[in-house]
N, C-alpha and C. Protein backbone atom coordinates (compact mmCIF):
# COMPACT_ATOMS: atom_id res chain seq x y z
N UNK A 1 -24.10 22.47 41.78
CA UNK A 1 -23.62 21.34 41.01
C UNK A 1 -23.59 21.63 39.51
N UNK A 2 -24.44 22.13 39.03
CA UNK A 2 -24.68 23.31 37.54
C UNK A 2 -23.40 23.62 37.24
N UNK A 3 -23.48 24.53 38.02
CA UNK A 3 -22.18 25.39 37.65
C UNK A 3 -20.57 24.74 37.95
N UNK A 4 -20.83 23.57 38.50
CA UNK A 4 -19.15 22.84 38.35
C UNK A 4 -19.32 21.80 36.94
N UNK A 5 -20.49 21.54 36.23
CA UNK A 5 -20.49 20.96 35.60
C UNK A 5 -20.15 22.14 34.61
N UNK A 6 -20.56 22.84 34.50
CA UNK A 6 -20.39 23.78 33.13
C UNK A 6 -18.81 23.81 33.10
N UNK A 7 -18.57 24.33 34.34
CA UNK A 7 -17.03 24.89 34.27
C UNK A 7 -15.75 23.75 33.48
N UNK A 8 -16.47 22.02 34.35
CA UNK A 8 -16.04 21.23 33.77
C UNK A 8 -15.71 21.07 31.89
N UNK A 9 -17.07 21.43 31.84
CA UNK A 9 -17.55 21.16 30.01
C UNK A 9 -16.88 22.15 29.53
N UNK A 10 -16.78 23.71 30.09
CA UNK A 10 -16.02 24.59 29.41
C UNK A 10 -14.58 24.14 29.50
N UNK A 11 -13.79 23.62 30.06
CA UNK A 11 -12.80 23.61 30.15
C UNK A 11 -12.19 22.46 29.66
N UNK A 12 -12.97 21.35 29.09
CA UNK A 12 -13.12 20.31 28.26
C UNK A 12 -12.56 20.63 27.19
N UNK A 13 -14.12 20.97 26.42
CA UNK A 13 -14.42 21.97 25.38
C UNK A 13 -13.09 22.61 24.98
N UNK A 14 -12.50 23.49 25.60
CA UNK A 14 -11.48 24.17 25.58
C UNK A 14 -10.53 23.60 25.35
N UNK A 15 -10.03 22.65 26.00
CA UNK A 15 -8.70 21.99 25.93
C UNK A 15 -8.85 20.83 24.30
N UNK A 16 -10.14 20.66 24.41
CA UNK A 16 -10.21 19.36 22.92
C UNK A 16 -10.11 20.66 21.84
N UNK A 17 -10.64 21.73 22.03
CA UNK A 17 -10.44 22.33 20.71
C UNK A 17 -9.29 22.89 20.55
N UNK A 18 -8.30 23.22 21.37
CA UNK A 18 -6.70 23.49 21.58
C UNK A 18 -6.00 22.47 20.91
N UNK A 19 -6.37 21.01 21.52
CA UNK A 19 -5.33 20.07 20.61
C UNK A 19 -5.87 19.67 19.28
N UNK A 20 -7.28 19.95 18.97
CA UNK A 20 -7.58 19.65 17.48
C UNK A 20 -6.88 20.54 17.11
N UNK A 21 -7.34 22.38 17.17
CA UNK A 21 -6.43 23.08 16.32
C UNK A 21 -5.46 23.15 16.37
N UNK A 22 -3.95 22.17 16.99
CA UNK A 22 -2.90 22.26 16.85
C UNK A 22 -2.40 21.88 15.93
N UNK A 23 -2.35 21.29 15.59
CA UNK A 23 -1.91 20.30 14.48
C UNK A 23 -2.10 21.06 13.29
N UNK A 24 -3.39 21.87 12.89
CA UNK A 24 -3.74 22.49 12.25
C UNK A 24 -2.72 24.08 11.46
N UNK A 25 -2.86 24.12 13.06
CA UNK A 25 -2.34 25.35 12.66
C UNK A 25 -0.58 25.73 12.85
N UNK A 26 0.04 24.52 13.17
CA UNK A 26 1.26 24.26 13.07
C UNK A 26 1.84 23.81 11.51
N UNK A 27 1.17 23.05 11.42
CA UNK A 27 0.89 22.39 9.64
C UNK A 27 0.88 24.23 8.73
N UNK A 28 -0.05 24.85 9.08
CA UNK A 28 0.30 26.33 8.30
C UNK A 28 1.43 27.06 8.48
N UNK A 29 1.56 27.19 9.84
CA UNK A 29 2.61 28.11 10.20
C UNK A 29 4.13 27.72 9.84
N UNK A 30 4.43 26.57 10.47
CA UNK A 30 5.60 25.75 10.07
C UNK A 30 6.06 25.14 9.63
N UNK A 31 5.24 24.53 8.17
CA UNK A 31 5.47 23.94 7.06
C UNK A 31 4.89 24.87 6.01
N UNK A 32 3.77 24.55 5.59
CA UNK A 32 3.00 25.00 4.25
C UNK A 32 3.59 26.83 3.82
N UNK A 33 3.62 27.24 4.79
CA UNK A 33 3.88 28.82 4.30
C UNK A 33 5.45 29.16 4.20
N UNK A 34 6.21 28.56 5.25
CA UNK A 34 7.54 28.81 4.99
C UNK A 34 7.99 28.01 3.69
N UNK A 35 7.50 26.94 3.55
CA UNK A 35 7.66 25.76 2.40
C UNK A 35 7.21 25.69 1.22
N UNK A 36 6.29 26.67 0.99
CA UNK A 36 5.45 27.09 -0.04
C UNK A 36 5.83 26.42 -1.03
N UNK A 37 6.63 26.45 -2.07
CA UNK A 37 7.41 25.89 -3.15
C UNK A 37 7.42 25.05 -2.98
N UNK A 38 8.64 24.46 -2.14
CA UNK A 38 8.18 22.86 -1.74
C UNK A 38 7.14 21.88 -1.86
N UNK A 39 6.09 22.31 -0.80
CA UNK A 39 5.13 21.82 -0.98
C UNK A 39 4.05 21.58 -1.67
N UNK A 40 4.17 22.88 -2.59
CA UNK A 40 3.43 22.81 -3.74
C UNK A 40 3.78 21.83 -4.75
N UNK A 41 5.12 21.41 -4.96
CA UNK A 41 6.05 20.71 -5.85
C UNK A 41 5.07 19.37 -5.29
N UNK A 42 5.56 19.02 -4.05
CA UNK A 42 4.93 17.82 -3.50
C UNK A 42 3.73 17.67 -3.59
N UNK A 43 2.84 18.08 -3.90
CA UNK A 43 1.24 18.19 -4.15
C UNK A 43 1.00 17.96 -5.31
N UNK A 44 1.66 18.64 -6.15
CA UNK A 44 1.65 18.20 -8.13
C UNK A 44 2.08 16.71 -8.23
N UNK A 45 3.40 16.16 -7.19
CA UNK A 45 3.64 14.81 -7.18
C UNK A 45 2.70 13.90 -7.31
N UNK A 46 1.85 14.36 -6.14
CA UNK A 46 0.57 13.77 -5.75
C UNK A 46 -0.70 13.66 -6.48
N UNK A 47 -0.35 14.46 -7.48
CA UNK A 47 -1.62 14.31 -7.85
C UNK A 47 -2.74 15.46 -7.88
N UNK A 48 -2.34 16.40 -7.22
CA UNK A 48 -3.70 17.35 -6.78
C UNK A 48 -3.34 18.51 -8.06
N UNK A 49 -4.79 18.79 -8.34
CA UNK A 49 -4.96 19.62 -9.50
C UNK A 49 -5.11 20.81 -8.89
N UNK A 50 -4.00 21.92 -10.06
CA UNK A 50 -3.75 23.47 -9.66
C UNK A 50 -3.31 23.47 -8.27
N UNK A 51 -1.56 23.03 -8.24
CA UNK A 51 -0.87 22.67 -6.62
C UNK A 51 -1.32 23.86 -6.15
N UNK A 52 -0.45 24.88 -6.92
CA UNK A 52 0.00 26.45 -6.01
C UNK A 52 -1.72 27.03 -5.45
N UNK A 53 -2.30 27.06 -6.00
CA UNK A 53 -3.48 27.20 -5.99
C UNK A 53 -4.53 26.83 -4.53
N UNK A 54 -4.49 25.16 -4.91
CA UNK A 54 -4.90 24.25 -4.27
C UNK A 54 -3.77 24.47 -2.76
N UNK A 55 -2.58 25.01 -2.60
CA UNK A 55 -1.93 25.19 -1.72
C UNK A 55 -2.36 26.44 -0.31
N UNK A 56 -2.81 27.50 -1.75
CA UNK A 56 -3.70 28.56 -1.38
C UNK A 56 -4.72 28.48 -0.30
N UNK A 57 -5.56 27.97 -1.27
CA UNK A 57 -6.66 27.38 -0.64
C UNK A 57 -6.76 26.86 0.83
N UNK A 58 -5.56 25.40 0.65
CA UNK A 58 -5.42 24.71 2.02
C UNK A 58 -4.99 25.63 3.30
N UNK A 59 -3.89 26.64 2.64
CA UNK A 59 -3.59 27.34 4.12
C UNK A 59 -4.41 28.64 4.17
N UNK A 60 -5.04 28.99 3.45
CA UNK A 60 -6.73 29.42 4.02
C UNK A 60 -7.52 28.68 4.72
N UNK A 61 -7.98 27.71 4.75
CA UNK A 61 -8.66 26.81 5.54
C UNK A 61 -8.12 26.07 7.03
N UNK A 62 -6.88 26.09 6.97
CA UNK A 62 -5.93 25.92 8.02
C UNK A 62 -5.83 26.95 8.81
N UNK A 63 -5.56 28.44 8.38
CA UNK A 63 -5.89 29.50 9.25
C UNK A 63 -6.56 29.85 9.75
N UNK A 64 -7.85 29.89 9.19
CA UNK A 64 -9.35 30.37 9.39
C UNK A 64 -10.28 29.40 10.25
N UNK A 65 -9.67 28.24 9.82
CA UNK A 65 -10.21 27.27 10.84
C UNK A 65 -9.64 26.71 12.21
N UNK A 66 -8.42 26.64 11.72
CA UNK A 66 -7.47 27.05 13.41
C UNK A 66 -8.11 28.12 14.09
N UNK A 67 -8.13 29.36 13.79
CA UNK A 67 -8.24 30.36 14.54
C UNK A 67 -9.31 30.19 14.90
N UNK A 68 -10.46 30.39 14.01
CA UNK A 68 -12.09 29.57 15.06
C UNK A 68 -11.94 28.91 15.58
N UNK A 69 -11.63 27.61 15.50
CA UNK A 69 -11.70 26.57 16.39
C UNK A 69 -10.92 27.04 18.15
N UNK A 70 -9.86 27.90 18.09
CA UNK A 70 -9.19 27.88 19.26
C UNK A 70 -9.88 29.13 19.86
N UNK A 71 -10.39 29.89 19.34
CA UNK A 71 -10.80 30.97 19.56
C UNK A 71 -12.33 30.33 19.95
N UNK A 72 -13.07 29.75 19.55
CA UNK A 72 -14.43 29.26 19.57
C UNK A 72 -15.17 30.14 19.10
N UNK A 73 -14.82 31.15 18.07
CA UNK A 73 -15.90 31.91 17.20
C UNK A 73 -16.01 31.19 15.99
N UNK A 74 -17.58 31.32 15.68
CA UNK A 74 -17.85 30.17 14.24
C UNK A 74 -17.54 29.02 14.11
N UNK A 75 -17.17 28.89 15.70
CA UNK A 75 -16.93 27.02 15.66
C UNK A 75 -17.06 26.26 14.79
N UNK A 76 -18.72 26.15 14.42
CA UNK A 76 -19.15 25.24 13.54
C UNK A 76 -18.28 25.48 12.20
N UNK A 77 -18.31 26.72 11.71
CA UNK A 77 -17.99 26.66 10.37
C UNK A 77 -16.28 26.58 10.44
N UNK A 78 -15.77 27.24 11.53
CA UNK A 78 -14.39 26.74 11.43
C UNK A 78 -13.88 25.13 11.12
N UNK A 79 -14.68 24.28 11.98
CA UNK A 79 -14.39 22.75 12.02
C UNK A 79 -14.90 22.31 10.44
N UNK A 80 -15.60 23.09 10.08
CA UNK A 80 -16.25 22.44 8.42
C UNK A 80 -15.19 23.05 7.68
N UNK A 81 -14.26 24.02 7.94
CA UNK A 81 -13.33 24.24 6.93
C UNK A 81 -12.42 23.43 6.94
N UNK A 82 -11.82 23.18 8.40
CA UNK A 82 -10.48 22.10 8.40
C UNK A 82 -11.00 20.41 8.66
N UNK A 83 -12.35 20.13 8.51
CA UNK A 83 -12.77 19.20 7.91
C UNK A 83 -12.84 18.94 6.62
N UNK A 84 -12.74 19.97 5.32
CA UNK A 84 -12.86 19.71 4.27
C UNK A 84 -11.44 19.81 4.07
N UNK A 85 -10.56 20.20 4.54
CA UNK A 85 -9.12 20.44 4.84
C UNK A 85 -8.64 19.02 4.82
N UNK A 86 -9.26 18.42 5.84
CA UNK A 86 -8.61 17.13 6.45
C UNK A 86 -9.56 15.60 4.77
N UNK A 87 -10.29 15.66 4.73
CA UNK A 87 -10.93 15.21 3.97
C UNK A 87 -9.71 14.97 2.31
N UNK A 88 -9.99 16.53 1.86
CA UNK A 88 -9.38 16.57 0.77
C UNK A 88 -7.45 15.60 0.57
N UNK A 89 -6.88 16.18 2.24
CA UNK A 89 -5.92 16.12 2.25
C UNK A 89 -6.06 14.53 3.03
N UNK A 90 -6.22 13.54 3.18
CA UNK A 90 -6.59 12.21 3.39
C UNK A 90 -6.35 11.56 2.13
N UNK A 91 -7.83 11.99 1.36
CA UNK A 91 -7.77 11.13 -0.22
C UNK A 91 -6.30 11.66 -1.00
N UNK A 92 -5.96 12.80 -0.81
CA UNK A 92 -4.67 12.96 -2.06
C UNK A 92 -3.10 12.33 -1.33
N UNK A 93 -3.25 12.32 0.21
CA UNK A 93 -1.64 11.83 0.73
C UNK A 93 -1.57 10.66 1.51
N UNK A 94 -2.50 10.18 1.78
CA UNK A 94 -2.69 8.92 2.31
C UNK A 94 -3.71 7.79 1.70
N UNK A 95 -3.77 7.50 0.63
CA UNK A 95 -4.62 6.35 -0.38
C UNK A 95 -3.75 5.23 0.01
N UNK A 96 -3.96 4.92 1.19
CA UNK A 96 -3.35 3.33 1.16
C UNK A 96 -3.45 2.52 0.09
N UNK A 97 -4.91 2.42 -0.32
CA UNK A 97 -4.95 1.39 -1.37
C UNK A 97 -4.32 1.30 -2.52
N UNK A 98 -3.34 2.26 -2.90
CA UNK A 98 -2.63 2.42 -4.36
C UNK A 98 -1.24 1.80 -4.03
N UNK A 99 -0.61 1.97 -2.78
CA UNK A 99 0.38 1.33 -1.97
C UNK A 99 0.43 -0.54 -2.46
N UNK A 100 1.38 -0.72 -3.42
CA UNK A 100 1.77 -2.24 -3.06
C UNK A 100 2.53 -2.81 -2.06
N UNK A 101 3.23 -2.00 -1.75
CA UNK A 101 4.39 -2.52 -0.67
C UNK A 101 3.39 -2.61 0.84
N UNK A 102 3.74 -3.80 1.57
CA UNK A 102 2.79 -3.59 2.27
C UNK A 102 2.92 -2.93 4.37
N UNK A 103 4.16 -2.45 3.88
CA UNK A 103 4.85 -1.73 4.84
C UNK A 103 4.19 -0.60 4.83
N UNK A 104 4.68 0.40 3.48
CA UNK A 104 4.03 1.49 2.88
C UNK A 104 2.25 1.75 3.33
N UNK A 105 1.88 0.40 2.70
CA UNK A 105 0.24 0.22 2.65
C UNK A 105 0.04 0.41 4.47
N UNK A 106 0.35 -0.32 4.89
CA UNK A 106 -0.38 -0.42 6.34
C UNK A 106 0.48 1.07 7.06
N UNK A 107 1.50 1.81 6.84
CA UNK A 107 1.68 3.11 7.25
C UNK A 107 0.60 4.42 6.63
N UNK A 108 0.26 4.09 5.82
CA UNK A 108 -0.68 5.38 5.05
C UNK A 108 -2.31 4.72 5.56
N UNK A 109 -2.48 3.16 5.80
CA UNK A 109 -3.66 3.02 6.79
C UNK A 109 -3.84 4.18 8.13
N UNK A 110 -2.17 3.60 8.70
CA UNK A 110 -2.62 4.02 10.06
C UNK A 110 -2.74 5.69 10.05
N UNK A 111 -2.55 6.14 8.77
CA UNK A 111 -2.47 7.94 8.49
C UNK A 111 -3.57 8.51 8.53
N UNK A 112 -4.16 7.34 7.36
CA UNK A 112 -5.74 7.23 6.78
C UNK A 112 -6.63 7.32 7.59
N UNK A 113 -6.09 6.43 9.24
CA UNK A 113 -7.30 6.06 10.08
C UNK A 113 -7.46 7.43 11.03
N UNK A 114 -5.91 7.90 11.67
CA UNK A 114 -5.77 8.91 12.43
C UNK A 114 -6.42 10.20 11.54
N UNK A 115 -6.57 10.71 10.59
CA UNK A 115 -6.96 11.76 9.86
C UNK A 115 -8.75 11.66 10.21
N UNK A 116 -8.78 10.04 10.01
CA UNK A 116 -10.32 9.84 10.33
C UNK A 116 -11.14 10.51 11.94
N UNK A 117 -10.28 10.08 12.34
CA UNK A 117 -10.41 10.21 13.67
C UNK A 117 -10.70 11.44 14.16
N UNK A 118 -9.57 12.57 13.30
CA UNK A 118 -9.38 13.96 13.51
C UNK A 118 -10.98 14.56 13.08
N UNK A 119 -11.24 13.84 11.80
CA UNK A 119 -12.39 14.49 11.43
C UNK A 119 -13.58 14.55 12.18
N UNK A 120 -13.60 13.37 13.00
CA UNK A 120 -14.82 12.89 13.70
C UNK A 120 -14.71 13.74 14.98
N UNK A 121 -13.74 13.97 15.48
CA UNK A 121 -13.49 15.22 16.14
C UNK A 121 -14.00 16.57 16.01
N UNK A 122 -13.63 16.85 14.58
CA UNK A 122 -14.46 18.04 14.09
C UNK A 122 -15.70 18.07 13.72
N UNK A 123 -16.51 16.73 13.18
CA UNK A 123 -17.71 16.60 13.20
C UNK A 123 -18.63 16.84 15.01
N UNK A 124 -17.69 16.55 15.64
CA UNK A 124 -18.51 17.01 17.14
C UNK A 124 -18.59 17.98 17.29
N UNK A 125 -17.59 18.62 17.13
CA UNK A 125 -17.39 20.41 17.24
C UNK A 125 -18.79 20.76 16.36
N UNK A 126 -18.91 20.28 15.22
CA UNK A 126 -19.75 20.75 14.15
C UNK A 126 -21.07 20.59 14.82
N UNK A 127 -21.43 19.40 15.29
CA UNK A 127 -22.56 19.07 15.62
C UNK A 127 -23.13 19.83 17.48
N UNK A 128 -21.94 20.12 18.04
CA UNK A 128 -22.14 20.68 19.54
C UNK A 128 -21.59 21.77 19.72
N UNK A 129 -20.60 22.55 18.87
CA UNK A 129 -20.59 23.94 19.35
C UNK A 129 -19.24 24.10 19.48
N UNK A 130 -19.03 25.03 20.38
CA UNK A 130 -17.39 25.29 20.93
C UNK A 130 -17.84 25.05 22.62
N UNK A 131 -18.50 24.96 23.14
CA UNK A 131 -18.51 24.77 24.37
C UNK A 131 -19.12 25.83 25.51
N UNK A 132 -19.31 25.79 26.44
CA UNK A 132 -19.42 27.62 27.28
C UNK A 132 -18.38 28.22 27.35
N UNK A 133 -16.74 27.71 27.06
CA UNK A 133 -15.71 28.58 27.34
C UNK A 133 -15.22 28.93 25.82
N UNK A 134 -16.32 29.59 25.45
CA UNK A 134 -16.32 29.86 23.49
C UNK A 134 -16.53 31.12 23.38
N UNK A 135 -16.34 31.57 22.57
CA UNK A 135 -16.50 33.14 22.21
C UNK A 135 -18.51 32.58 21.19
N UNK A 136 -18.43 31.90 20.99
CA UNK A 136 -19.87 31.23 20.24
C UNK A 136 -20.64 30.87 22.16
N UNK A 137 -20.02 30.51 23.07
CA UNK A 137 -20.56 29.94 24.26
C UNK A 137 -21.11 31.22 24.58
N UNK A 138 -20.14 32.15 25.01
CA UNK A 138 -20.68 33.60 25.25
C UNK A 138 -21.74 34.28 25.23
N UNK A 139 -21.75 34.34 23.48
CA UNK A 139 -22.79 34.70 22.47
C UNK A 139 -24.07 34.44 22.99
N UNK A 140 -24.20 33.34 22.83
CA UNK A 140 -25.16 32.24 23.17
C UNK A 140 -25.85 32.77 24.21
N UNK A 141 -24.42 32.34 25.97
CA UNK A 141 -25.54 32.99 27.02
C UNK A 141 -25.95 34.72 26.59
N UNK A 142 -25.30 35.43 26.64
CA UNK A 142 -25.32 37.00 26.39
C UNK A 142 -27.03 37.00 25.50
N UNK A 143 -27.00 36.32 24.65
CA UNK A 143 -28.92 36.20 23.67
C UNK A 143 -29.91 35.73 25.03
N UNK A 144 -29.34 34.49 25.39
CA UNK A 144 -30.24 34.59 26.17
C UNK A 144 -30.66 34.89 27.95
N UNK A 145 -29.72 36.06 27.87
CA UNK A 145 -29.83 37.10 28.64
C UNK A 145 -30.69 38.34 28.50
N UNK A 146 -30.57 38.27 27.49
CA UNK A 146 -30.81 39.63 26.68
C UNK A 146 -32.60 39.23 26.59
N UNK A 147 -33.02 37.86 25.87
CA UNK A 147 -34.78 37.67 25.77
C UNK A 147 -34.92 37.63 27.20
N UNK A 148 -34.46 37.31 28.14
CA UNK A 148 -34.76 36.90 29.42
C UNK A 148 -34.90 38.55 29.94
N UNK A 149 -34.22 39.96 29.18
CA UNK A 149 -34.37 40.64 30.06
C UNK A 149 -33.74 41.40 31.01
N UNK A 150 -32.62 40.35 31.17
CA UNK A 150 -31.49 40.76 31.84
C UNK A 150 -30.40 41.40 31.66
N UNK A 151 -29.67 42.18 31.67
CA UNK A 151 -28.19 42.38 31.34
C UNK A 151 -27.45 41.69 31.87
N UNK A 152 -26.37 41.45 31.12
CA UNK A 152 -24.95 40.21 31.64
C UNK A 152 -24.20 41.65 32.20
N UNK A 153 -24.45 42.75 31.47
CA UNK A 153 -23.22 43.53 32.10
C UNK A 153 -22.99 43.88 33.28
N UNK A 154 -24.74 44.29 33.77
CA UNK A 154 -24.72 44.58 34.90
C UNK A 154 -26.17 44.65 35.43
N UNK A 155 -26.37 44.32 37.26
CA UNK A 155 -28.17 44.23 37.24
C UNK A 155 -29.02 44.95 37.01
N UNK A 156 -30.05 44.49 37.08
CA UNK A 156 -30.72 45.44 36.25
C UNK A 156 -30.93 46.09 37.44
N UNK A 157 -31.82 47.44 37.26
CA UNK A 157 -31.61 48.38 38.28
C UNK A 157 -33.49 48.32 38.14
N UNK A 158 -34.15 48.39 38.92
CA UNK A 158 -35.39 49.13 39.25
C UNK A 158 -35.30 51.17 39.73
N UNK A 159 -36.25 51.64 38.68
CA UNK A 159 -36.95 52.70 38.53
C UNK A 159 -36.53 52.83 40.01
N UNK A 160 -36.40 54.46 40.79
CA UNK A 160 -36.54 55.30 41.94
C UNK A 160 -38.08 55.20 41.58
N UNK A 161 -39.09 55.47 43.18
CA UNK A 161 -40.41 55.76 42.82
C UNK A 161 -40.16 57.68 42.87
N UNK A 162 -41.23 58.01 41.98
CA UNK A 162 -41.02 59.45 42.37
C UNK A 162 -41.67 59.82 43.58
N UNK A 163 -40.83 60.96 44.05
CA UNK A 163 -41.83 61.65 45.11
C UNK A 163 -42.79 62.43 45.10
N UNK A 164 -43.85 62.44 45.60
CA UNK A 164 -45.21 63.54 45.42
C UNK A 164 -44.57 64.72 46.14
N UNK A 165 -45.11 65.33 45.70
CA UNK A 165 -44.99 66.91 46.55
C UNK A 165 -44.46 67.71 45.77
């Protein structure tokens, strides 16, 4: 029963950190880097200090944290990058509250709220791991294989006794 539960959780695990880092890493690949200029333009609009820069930055954190996250190495710190990702980029493109129009206002809510959401997502990741189907899950058992004694690679073998004579 163990082991259908794990398989379950790994494969959970797996699939929630697939659709968090999508978004993520689509946002790099198929906007921010081909768009570069662009979007940098649009970021100075906004408000954000040192765009090109600050552009830098973001699709560093979009990469690095996509790729952990889907990969499940450095989980934790992957989700704290495209949490500070998601954070930064919340307060500078979705401030409902500066919105008078109240069309505008309640569309950059519902932006505001979904971004929230995303984060709290990554705060689980942060707080529980990547899962057993993680390259961090792996790790994990493989250590404690290893104090236990055991090899994952292969069993352990007991000593031949020698022969007298």
């Amino acid at each position: 029963m163990a082991q259908v539960a794990t398989a379950v959780q790994g494969f959970v695990s797996l699939l929630a950190r697939l659709l968090l880092a999508a978004i993520f890493l689509a946002s790099a690949i198929g906007n921010k880097i081909p768009q570069f200029k662009a979007t940098a333009a649009y970021m100075e609009s906004e408000g954000v200090p040192n765009p090109r820069f600050a552009l830098f930055g973001a699709i560093g954190l979009l990469l690095i944290g996509g790729l952990s996250v889907v990969s499940g190495a450095w989980t934790r710190i992957g989700s704290m990058c495209l949490f500070v990702f998601v954070v930064a980029a919340t307060y500078y493109f979705h401030d409902f509250w500066t919105f008078a129009d109240p069309i505008q206002q309640q569309l950059q809510t519902i932006q505001f709220m979904k971004n929230m959401a995303i984060a709290g997502g990554l705060l689980a990741l942060v707080a529980f791991g990547g899962g057993p189907w993680s390259i961090d899950g792996w790790i994990s058992r493989r250590q404690t294989e290893v104090e236990a004694g055991v090899s994952a690679s292969r069993p352990r073998v007991q000593p031949k006794p020698q022969q007298q004579g």
